[in-house]
PDB file of N, CA and C in Angstrom:
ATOM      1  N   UNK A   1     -72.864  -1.599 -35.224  1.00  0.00           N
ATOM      2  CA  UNK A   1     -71.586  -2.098 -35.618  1.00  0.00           C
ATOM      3  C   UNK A   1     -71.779  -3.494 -36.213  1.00  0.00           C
ATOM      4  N   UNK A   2     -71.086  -3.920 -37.546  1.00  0.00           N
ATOM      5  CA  UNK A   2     -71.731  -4.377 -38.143  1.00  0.00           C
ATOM      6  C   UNK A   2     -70.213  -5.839 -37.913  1.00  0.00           C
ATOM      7  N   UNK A   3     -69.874  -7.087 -37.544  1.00  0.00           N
ATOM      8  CA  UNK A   3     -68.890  -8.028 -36.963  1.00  0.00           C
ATOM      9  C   UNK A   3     -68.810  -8.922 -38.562  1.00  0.00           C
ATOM     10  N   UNK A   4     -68.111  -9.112 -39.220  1.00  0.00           N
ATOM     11  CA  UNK A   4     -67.914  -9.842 -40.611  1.00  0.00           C
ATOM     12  C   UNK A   4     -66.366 -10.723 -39.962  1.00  0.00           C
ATOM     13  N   UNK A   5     -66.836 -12.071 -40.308  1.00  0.00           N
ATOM     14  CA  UNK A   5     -65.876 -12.894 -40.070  1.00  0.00           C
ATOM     15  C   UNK A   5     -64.499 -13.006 -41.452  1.00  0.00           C
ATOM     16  N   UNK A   6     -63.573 -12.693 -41.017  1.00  0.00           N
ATOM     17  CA  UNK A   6     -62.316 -12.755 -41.947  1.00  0.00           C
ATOM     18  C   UNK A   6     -62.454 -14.741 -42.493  1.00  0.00           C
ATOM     19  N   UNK A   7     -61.660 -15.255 -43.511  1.00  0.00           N
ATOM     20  CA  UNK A   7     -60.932 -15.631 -44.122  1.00  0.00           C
ATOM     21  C   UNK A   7     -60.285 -16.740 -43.413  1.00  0.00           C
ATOM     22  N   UNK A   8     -59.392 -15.357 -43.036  1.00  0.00           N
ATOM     23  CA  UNK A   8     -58.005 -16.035 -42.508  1.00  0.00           C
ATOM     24  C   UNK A   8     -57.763 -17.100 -41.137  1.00  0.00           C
ATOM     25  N   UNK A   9     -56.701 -18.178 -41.205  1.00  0.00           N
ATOM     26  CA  UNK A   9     -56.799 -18.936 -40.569  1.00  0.00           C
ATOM     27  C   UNK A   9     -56.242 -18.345 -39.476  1.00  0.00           C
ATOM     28  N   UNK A  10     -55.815 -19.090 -38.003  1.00  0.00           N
ATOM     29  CA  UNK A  10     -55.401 -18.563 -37.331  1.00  0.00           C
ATOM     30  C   UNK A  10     -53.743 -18.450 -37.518  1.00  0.00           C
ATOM     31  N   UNK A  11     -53.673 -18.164 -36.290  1.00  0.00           N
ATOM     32  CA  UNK A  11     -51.970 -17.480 -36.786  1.00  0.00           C
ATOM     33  C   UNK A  11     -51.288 -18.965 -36.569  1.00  0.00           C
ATOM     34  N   UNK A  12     -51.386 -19.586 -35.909  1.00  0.00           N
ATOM     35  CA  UNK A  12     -50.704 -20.805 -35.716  1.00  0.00           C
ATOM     36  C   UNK A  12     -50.764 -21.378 -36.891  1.00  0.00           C
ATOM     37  N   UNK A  13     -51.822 -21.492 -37.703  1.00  0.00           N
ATOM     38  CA  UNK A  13     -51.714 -22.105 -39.086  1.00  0.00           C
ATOM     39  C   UNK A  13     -51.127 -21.655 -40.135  1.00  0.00           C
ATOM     40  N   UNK A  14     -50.438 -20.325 -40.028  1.00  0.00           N
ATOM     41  CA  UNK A  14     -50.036 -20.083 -41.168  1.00  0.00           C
ATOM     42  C   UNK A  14     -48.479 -19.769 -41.227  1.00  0.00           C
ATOM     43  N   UNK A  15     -47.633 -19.714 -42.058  1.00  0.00           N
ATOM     44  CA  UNK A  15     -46.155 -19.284 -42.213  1.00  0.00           C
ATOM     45  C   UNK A  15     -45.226 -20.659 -41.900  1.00  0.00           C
ATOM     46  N   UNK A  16     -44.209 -20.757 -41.849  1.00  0.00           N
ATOM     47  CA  UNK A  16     -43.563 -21.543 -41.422  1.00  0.00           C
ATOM     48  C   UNK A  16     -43.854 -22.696 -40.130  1.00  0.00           C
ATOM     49  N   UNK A  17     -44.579 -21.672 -39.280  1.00  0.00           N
ATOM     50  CA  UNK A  17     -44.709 -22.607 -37.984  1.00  0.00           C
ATOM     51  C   UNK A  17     -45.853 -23.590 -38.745  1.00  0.00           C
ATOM     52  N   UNK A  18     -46.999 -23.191 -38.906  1.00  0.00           N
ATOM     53  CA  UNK A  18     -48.077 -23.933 -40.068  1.00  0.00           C
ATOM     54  C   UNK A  18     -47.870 -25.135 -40.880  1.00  0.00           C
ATOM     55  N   UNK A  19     -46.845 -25.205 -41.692  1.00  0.00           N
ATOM     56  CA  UNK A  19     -46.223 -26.128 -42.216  1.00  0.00           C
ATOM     57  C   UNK A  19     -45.558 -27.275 -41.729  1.00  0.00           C
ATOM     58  N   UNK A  20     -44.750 -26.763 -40.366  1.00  0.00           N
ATOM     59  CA  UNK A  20     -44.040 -28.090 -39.229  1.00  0.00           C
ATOM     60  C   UNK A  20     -45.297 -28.247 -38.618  1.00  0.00           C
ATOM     61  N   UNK A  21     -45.948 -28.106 -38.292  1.00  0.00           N
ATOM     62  CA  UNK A  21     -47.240 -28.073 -37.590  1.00  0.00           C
ATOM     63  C   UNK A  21     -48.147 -29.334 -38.108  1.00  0.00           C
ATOM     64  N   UNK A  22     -48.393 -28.835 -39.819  1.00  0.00           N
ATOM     65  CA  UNK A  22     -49.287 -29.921 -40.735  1.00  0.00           C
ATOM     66  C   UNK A  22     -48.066 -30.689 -40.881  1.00  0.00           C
ATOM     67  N   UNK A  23     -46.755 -31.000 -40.955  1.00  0.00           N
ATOM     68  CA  UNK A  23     -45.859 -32.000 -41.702  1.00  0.00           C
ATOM     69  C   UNK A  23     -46.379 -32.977 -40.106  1.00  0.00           C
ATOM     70  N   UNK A  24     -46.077 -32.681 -39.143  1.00  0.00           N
ATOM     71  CA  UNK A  24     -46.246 -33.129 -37.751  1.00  0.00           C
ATOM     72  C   UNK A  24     -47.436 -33.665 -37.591  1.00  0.00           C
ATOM     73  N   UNK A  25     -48.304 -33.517 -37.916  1.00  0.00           N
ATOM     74  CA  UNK A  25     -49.767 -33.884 -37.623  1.00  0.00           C
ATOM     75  C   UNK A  25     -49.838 -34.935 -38.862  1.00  0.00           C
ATOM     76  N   UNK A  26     -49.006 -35.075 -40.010  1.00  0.00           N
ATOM     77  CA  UNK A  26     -49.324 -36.064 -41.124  1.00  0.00           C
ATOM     78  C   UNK A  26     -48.310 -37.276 -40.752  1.00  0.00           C
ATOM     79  N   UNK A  27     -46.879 -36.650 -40.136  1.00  0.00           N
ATOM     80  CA  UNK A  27     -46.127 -37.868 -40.348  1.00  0.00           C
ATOM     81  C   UNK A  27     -46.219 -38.954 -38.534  1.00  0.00           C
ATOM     82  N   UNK A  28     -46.475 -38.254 -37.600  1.00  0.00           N
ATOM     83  CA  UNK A  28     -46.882 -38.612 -36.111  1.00  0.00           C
ATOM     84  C   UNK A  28     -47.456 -40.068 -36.146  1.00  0.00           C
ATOM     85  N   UNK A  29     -48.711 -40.504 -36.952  1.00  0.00           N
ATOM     86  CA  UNK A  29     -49.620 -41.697 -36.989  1.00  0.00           C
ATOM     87  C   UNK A  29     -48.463 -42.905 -37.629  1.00  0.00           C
ATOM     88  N   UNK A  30     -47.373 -42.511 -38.438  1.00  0.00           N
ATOM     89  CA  UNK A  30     -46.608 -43.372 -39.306  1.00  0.00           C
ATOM     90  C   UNK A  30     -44.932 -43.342 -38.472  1.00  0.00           C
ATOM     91  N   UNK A  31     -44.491 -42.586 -37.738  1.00  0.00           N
ATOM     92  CA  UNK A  31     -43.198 -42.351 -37.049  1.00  0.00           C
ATOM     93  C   UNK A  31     -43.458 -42.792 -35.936  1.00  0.00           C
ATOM     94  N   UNK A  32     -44.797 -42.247 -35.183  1.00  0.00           N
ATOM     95  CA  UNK A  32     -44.767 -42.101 -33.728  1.00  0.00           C
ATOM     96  C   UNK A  32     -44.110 -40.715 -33.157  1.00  0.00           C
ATOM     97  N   UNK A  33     -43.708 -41.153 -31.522  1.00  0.00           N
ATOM     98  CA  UNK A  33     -43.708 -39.907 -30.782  1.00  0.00           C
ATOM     99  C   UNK A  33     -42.274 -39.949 -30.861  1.00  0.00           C
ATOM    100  N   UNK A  34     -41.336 -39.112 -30.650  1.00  0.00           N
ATOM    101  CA  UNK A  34     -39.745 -39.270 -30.458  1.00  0.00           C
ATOM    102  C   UNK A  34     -39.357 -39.498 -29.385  1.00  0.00           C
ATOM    103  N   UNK A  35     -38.174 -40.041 -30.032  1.00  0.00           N
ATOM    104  CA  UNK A  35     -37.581 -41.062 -28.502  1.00  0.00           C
ATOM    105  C   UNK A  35     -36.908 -40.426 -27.171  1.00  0.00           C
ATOM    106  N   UNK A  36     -37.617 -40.907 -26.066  1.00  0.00           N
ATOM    107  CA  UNK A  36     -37.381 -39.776 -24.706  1.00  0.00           C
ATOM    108  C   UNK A  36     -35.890 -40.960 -23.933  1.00  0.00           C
ATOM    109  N   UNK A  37     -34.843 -40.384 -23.910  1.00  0.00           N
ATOM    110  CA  UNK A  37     -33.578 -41.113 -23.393  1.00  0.00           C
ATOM    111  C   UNK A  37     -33.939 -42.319 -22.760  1.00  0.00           C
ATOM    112  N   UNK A  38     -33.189 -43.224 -22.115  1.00  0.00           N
ATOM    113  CA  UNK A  38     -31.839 -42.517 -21.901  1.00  0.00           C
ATOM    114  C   UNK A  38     -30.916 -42.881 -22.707  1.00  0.00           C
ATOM    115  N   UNK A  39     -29.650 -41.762 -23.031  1.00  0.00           N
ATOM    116  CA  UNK A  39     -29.396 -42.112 -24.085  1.00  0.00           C
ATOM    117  C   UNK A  39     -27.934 -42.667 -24.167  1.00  0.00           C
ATOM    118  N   UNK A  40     -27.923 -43.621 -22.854  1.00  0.00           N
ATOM    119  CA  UNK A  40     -26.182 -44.316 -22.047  1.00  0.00           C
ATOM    120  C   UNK A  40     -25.905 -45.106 -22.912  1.00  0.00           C
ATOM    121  N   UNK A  41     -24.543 -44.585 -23.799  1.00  0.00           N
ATOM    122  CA  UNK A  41     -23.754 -45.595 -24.402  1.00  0.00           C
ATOM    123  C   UNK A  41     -22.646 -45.652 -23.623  1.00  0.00           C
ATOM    124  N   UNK A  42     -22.308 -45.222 -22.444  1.00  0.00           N
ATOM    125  CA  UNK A  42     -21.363 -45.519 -22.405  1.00  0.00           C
ATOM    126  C   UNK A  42     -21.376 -46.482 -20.835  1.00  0.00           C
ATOM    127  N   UNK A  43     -20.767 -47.073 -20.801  1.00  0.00           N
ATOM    128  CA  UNK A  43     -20.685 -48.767 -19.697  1.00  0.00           C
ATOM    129  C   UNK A  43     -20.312 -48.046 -18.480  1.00  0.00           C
ATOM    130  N   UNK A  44     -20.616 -49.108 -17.627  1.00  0.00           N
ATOM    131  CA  UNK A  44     -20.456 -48.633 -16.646  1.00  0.00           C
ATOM    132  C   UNK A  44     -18.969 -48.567 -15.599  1.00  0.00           C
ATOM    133  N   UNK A  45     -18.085 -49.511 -16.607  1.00  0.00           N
ATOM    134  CA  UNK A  45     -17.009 -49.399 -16.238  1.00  0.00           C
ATOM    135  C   UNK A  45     -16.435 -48.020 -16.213  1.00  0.00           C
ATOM    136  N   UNK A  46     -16.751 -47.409 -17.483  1.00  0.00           N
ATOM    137  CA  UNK A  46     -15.935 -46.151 -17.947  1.00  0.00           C
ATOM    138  C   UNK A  46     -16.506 -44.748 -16.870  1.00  0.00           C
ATOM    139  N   UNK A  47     -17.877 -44.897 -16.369  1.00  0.00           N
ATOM    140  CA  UNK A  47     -17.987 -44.180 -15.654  1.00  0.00           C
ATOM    141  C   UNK A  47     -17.296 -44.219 -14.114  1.00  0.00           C
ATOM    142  N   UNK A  48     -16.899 -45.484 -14.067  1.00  0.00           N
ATOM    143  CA  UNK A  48     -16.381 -45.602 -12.487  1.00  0.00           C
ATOM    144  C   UNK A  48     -15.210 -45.216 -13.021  1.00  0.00           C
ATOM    145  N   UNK A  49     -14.572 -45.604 -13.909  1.00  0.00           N
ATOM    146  CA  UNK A  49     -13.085 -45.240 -14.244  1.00  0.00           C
ATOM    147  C   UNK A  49     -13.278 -43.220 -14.115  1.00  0.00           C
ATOM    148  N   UNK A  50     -14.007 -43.012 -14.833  1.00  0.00           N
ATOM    149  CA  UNK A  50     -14.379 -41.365 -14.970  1.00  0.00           C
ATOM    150  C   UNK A  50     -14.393 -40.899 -13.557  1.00  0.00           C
ATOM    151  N   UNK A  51     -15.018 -41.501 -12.761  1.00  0.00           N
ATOM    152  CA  UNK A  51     -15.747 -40.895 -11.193  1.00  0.00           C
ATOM    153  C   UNK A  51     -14.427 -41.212 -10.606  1.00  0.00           C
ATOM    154  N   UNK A  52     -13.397 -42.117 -10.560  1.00  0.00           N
ATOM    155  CA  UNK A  52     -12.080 -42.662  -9.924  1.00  0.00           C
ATOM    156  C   UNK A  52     -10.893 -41.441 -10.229  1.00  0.00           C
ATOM    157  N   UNK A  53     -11.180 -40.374 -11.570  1.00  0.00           N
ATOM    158  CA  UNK A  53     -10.037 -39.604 -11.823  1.00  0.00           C
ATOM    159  C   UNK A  53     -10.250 -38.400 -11.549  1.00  0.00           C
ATOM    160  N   UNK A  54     -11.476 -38.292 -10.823  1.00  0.00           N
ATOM    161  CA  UNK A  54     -12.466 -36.958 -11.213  1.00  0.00           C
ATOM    162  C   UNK A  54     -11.046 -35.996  -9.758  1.00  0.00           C
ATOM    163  N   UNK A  55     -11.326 -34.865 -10.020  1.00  0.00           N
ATOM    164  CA  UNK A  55     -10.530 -34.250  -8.342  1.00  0.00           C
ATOM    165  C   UNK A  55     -11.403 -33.495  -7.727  1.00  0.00           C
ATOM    166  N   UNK A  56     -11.096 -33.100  -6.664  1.00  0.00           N
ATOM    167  CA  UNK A  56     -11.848 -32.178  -6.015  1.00  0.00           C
ATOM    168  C   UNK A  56     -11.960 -30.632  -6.327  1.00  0.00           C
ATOM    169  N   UNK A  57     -13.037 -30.387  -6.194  1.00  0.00           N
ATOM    170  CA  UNK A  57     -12.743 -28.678  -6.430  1.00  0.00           C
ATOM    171  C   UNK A  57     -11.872 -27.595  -5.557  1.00  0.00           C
ATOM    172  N   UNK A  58     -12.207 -28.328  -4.687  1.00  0.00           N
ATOM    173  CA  UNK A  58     -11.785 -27.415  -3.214  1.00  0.00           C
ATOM    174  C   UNK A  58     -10.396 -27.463  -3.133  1.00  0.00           C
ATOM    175  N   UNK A  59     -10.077 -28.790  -2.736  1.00  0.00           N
ATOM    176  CA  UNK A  59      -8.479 -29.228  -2.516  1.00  0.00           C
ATOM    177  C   UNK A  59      -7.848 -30.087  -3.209  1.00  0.00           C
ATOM    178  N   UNK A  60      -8.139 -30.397  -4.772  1.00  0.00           N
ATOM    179  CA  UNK A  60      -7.524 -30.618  -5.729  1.00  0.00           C
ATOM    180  C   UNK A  60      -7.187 -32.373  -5.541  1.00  0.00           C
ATOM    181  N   UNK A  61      -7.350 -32.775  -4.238  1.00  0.00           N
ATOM    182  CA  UNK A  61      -7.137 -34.519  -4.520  1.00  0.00           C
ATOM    183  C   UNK A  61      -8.561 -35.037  -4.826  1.00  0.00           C
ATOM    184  N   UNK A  62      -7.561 -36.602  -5.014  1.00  0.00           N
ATOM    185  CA  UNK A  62      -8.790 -37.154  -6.107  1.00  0.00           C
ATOM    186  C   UNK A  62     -10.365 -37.520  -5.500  1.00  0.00           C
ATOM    187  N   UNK A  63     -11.365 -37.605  -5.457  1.00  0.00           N
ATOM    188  CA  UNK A  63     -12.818 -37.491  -5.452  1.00  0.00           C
ATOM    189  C   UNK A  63     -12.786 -39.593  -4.728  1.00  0.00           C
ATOM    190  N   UNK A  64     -12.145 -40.048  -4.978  1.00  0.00           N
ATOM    191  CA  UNK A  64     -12.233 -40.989  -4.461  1.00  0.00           C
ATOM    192  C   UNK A  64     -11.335 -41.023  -3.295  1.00  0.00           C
ATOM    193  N   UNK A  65     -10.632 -40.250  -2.774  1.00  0.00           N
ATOM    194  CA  UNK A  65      -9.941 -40.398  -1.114  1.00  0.00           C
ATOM    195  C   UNK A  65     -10.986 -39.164  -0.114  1.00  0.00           C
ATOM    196  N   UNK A  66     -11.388 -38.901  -0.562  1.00  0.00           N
ATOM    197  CA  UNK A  66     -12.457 -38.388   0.190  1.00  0.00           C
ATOM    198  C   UNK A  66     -13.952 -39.119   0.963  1.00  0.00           C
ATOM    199  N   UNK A  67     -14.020 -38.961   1.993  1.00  0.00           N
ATOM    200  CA  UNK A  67     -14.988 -39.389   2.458  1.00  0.00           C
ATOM    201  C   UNK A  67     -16.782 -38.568   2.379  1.00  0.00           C
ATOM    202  N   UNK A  68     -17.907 -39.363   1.953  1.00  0.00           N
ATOM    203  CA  UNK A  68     -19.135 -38.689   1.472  1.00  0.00           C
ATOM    204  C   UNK A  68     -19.707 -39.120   2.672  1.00  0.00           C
ATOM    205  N   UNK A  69     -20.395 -38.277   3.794  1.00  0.00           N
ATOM    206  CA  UNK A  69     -21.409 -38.590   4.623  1.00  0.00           C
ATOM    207  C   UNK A  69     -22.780 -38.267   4.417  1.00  0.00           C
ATOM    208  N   UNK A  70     -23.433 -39.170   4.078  1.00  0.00           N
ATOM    209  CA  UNK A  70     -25.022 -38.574   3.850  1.00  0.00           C
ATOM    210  C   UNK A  70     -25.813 -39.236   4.739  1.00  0.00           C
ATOM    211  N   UNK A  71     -25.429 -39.365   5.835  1.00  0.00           N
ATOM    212  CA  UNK A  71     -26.253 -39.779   7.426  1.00  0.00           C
ATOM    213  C   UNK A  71     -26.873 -39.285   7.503  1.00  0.00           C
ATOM    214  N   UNK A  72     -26.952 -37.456   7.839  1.00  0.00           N
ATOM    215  CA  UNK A  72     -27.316 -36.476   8.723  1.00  0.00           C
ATOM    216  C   UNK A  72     -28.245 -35.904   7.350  1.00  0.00           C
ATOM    217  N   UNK A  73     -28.752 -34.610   8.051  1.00  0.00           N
ATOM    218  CA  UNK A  73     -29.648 -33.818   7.191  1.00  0.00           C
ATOM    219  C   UNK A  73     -29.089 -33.287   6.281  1.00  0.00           C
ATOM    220  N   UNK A  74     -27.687 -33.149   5.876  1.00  0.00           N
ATOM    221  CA  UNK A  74     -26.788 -32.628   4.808  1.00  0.00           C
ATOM    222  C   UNK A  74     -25.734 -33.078   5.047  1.00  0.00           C
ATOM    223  N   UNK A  75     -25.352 -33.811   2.997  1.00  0.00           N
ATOM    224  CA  UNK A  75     -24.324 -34.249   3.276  1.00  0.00           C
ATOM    225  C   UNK A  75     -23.096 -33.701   2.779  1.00  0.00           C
ATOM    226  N   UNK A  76     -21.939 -34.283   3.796  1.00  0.00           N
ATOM    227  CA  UNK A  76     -20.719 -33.840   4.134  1.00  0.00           C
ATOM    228  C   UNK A  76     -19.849 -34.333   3.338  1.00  0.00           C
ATOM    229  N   UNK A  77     -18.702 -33.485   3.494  1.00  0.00           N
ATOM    230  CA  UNK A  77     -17.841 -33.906   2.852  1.00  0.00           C
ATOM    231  C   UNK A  77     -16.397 -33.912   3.156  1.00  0.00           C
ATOM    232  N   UNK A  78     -15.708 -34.794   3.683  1.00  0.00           N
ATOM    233  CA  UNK A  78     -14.517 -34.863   4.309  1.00  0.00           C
ATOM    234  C   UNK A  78     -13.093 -34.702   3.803  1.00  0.00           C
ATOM    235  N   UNK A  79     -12.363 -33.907   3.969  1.00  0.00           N
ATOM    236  CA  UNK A  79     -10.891 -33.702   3.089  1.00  0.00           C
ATOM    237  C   UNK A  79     -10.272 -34.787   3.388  1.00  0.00           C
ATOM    238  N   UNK A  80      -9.393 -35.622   2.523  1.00  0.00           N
ATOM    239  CA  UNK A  80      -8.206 -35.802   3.355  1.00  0.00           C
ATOM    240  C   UNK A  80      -7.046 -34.974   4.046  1.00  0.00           C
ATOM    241  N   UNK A  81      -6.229 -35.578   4.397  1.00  0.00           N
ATOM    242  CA  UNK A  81      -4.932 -34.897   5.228  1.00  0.00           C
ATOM    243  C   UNK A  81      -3.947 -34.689   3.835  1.00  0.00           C
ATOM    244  N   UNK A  82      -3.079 -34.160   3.714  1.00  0.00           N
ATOM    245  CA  UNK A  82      -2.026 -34.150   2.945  1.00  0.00           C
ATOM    246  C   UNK A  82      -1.227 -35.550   3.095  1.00  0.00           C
ATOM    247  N   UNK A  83      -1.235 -36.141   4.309  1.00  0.00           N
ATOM    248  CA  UNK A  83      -0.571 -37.503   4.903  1.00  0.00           C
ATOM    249  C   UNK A  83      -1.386 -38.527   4.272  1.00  0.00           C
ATOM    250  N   UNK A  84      -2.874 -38.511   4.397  1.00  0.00           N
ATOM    251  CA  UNK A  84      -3.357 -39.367   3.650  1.00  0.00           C
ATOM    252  C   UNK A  84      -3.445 -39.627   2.613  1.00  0.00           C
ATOM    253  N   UNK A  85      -3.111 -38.298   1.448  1.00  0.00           N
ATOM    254  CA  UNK A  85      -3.134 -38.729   0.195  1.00  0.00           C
ATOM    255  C   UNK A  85      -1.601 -38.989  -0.112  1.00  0.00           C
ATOM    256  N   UNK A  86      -0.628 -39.150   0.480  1.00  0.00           N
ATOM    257  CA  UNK A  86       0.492 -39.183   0.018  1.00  0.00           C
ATOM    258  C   UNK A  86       0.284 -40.246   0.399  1.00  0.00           C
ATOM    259  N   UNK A  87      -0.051 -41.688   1.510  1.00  0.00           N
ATOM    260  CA  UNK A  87      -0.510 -42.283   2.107  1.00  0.00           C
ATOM    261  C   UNK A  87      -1.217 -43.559   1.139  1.00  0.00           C
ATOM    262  N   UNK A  88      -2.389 -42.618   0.648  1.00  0.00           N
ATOM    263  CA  UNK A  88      -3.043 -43.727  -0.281  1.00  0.00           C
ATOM    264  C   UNK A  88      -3.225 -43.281  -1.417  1.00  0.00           C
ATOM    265  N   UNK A  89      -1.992 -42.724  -1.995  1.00  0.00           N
ATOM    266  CA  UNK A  89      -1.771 -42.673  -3.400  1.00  0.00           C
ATOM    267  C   UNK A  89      -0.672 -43.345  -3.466  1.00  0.00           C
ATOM    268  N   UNK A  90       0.172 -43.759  -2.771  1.00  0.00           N
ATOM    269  CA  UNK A  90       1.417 -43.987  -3.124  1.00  0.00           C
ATOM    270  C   UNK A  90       1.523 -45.708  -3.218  1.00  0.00           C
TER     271      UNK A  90
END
């Protein structure tokens, strides 16, 4: 059996992928690598304002009258009363 080496390049080199491949390997030394985040424009006010309106899934009041316990090995999460949010919403 007689083994004759083809030509052809490998498959990665050729067709479309081939081309982003060589454009990538020419423009990399002159661009560099692309930029890895983070990509926060927005302040940090607006997120507390965001986290202050957010509600609950469960029982529909707001995410800030709720109490977060992360003491224990899992954390908890405390409802208010119906009294309390009428309480400290009002």
């Amino acid at each position: 059996m007689i083994m004759t080496r083809t030509n052809k390049k490998p498959r990665a080199e050729r067709g479309l992928a081939g081309v982003i491949a060589r454009l990538n390997g020419r423009l990399l030394p002159w661009i560099g690598p692309p930029p890895l985040g983070p990509y926060d424009t927005v302040s940090a006010e607006e997120v507390q304002a965001t986290q202050a309106r957010s509600v609950c899934p469960i029982c529909g009041a707001l995410m800030s009258l709720h109490e977060i316990d992360r003491s224990g090995e899992r954390t908890q999460v405390h409802h208010p009363t119906p009294e309390q949010v009428a309480e400290r919403s009002a």
